[in-house]
N, C-alpha and C. Protein backbone atom coordinates (compact mmCIF):
# COMPACT_ATOMS: atom_id res chain seq x y z
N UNK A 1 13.44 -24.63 19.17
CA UNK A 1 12.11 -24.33 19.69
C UNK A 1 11.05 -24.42 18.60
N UNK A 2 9.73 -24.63 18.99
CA UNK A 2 8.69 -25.01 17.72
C UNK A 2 8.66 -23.21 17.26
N UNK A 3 8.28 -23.50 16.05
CA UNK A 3 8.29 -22.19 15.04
C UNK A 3 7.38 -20.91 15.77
N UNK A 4 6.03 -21.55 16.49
CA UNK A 4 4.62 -20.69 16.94
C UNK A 4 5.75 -20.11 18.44
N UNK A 5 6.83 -19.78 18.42
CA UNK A 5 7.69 -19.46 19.30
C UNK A 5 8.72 -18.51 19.43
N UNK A 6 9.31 -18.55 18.34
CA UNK A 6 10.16 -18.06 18.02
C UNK A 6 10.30 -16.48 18.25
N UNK A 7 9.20 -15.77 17.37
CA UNK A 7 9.25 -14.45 17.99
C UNK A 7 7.96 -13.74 18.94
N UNK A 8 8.23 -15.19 19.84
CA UNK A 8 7.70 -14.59 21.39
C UNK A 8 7.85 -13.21 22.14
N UNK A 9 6.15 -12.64 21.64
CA UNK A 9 6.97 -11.13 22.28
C UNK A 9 7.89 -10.12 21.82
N UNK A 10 7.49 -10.35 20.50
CA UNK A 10 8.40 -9.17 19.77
C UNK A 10 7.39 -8.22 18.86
N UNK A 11 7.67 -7.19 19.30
CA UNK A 11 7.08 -6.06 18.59
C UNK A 11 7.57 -5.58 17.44
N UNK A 12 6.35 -5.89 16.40
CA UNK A 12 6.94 -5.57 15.29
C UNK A 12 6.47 -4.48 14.60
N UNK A 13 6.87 -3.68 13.54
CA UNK A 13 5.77 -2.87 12.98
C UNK A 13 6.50 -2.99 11.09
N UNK A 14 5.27 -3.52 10.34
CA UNK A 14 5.68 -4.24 9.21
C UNK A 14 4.83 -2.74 8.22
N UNK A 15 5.73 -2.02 7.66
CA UNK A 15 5.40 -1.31 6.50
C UNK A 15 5.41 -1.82 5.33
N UNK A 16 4.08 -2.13 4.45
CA UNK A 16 3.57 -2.51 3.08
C UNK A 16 2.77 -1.88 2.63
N UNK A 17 2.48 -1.57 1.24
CA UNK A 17 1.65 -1.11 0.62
C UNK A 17 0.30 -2.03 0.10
N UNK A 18 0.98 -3.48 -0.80
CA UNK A 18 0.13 -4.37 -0.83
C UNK A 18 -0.57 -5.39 0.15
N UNK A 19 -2.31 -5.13 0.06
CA UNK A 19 -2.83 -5.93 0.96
C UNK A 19 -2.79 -7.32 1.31
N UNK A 20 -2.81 -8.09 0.30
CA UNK A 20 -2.58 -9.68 -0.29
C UNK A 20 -1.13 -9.98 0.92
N UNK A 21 0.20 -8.94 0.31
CA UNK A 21 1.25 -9.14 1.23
C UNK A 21 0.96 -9.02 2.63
N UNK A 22 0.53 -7.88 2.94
CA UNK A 22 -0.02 -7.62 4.40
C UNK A 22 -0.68 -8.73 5.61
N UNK A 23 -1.59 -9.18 4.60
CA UNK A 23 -2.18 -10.48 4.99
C UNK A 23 -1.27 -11.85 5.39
N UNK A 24 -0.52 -12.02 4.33
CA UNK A 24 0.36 -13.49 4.73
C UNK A 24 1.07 -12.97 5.27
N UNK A 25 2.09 -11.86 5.92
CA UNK A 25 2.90 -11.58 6.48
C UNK A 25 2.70 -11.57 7.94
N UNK A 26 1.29 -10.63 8.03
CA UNK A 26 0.85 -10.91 9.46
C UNK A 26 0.54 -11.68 10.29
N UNK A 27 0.10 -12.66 9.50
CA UNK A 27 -0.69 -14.10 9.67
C UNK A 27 0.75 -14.63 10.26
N UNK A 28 1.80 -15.07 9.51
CA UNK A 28 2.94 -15.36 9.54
C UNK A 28 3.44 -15.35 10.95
N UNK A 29 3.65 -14.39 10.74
CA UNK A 29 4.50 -13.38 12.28
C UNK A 29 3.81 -13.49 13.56
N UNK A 30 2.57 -13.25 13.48
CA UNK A 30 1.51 -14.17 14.45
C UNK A 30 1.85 -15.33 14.88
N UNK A 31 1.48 -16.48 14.11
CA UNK A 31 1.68 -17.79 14.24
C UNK A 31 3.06 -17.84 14.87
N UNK A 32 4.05 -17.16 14.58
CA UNK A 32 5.58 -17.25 15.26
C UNK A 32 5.85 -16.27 16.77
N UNK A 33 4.69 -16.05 16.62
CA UNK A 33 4.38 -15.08 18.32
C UNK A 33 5.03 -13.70 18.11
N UNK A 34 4.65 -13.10 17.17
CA UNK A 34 5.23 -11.44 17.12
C UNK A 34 3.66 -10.93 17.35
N UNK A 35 3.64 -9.73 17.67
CA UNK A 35 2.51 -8.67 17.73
C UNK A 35 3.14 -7.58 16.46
N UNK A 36 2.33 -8.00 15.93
CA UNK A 36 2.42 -7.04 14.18
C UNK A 36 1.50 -6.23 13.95
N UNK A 37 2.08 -4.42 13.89
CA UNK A 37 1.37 -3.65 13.21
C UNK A 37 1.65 -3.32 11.85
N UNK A 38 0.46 -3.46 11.41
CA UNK A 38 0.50 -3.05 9.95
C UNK A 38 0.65 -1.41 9.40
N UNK A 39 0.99 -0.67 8.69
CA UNK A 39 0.62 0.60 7.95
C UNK A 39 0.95 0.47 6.62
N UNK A 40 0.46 0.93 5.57
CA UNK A 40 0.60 1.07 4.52
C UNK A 40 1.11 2.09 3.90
N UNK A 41 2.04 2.45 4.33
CA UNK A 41 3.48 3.61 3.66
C UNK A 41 4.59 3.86 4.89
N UNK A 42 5.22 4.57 4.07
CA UNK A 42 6.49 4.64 4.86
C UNK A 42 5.72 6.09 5.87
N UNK A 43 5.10 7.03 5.06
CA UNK A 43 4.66 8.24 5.92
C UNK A 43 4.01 7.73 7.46
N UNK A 44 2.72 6.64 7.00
CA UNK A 44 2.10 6.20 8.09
C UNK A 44 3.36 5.77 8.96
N UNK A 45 4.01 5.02 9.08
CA UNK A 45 5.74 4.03 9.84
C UNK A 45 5.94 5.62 10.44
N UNK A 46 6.42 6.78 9.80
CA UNK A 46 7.31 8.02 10.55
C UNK A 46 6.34 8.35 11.22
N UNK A 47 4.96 8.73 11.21
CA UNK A 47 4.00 9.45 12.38
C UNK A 47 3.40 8.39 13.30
N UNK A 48 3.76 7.34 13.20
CA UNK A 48 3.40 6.05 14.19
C UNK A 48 4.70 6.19 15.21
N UNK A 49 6.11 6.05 14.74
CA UNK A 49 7.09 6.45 15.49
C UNK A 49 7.52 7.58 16.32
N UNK A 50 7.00 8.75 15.43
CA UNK A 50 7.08 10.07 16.40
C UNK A 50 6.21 10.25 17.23
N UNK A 51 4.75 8.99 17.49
CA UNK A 51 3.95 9.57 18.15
C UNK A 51 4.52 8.17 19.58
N UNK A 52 4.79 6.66 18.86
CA UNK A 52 5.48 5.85 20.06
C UNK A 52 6.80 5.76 19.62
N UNK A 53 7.83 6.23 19.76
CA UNK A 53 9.23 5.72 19.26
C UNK A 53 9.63 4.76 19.93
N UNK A 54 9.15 4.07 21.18
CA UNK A 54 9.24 2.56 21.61
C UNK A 54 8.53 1.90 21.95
N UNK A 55 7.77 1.96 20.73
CA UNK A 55 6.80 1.16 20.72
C UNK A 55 6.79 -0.29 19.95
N UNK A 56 8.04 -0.56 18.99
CA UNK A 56 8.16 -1.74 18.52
C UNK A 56 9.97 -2.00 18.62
N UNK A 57 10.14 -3.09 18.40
CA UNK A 57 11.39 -3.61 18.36
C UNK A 57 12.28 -3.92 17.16
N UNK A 58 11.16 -4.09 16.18
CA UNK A 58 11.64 -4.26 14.89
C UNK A 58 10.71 -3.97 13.68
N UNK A 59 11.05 -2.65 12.69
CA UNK A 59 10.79 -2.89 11.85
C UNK A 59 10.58 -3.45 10.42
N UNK A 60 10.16 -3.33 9.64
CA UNK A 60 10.24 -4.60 8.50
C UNK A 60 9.51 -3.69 7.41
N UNK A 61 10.26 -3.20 6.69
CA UNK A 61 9.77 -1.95 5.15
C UNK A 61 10.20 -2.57 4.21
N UNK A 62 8.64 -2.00 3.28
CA UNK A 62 9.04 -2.28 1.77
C UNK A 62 9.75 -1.36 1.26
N UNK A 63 10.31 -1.95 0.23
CA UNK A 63 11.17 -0.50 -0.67
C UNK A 63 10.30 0.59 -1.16
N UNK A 64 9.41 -0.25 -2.04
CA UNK A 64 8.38 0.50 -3.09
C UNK A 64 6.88 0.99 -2.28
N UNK A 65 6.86 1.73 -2.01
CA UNK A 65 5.69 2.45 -1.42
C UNK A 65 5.26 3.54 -1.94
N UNK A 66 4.04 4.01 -2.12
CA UNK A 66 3.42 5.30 -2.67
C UNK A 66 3.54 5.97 -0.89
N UNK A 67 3.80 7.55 -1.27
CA UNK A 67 3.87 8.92 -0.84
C UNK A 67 5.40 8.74 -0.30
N UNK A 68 5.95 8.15 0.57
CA UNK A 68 7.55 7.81 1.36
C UNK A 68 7.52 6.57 0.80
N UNK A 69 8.43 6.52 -0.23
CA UNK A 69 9.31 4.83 -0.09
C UNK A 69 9.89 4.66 1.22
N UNK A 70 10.63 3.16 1.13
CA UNK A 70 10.90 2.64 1.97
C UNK A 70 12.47 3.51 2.66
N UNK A 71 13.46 3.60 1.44
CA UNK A 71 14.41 3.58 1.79
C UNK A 71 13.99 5.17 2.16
N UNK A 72 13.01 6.19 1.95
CA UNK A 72 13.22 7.26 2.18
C UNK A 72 12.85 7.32 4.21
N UNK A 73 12.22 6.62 4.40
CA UNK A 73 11.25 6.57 5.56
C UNK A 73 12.59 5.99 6.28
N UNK A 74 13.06 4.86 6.05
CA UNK A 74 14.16 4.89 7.01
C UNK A 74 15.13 5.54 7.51
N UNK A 75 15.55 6.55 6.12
CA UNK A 75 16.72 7.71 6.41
C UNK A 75 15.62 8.56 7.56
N UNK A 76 14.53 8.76 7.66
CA UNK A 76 13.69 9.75 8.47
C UNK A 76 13.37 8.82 9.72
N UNK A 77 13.34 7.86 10.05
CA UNK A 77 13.46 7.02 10.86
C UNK A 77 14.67 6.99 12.00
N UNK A 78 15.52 6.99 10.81
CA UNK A 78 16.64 6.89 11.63
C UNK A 78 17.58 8.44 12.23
N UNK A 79 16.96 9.26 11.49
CA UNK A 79 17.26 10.90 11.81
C UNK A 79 16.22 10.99 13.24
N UNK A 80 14.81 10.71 13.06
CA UNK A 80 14.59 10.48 14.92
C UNK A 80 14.98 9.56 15.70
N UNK A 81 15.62 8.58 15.65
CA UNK A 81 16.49 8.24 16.65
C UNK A 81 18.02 9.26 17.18
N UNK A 82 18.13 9.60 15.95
CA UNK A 82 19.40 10.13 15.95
C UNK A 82 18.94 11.52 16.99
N UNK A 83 18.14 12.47 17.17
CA UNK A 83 17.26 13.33 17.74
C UNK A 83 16.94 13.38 18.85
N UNK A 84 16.27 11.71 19.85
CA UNK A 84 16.44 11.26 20.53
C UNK A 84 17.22 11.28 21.52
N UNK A 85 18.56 11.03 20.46
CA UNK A 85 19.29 10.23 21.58
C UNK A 85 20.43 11.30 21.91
N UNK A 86 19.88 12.34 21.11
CA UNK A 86 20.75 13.74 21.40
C UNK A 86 22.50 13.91 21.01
């Protein structure tokens, strides 16, 4: 399938700190048919989730983030699913 296709309809939510990255990434993911939200930390990613927890399909974190790194936000990420799903 042509590339502006690929992720037709996929909800994404892309945690970065740097703007420069933010920019080509979104742009990116666009052009390949995702709907991409941006936040800039892992904190912003956990209170975006607890407020829609299905609201995207896939996330996409940096490691290195100021206030929640990456890998910390996912262990907390994945403790509300775990919460969830009872």
């Amino acid at each position: 399938p042509p590339s502006s296709l690929l992720l037709s309809g996929l909800r994404l939510l892309y945690a970065e700190d740097n703007k420069s990255s933010q920019r080509q990434m979104q742009a990116m993911l666009r052009r390949m048919g995702a709907e991409c939200t941006v936040v800039d930390n892992g904190k912003q990613a956990i209170l975006l989730l607890e407020q829609a927890p299905d609201a995207f399909d896939c996330i996409l974190m940096d490691c290195n983030m100021p206030m929640i790194d990456g890998y910390s936000a996912t262990r907390a990420i994945r403790a509300l699913e775990s919460e969830r799903e009872g």
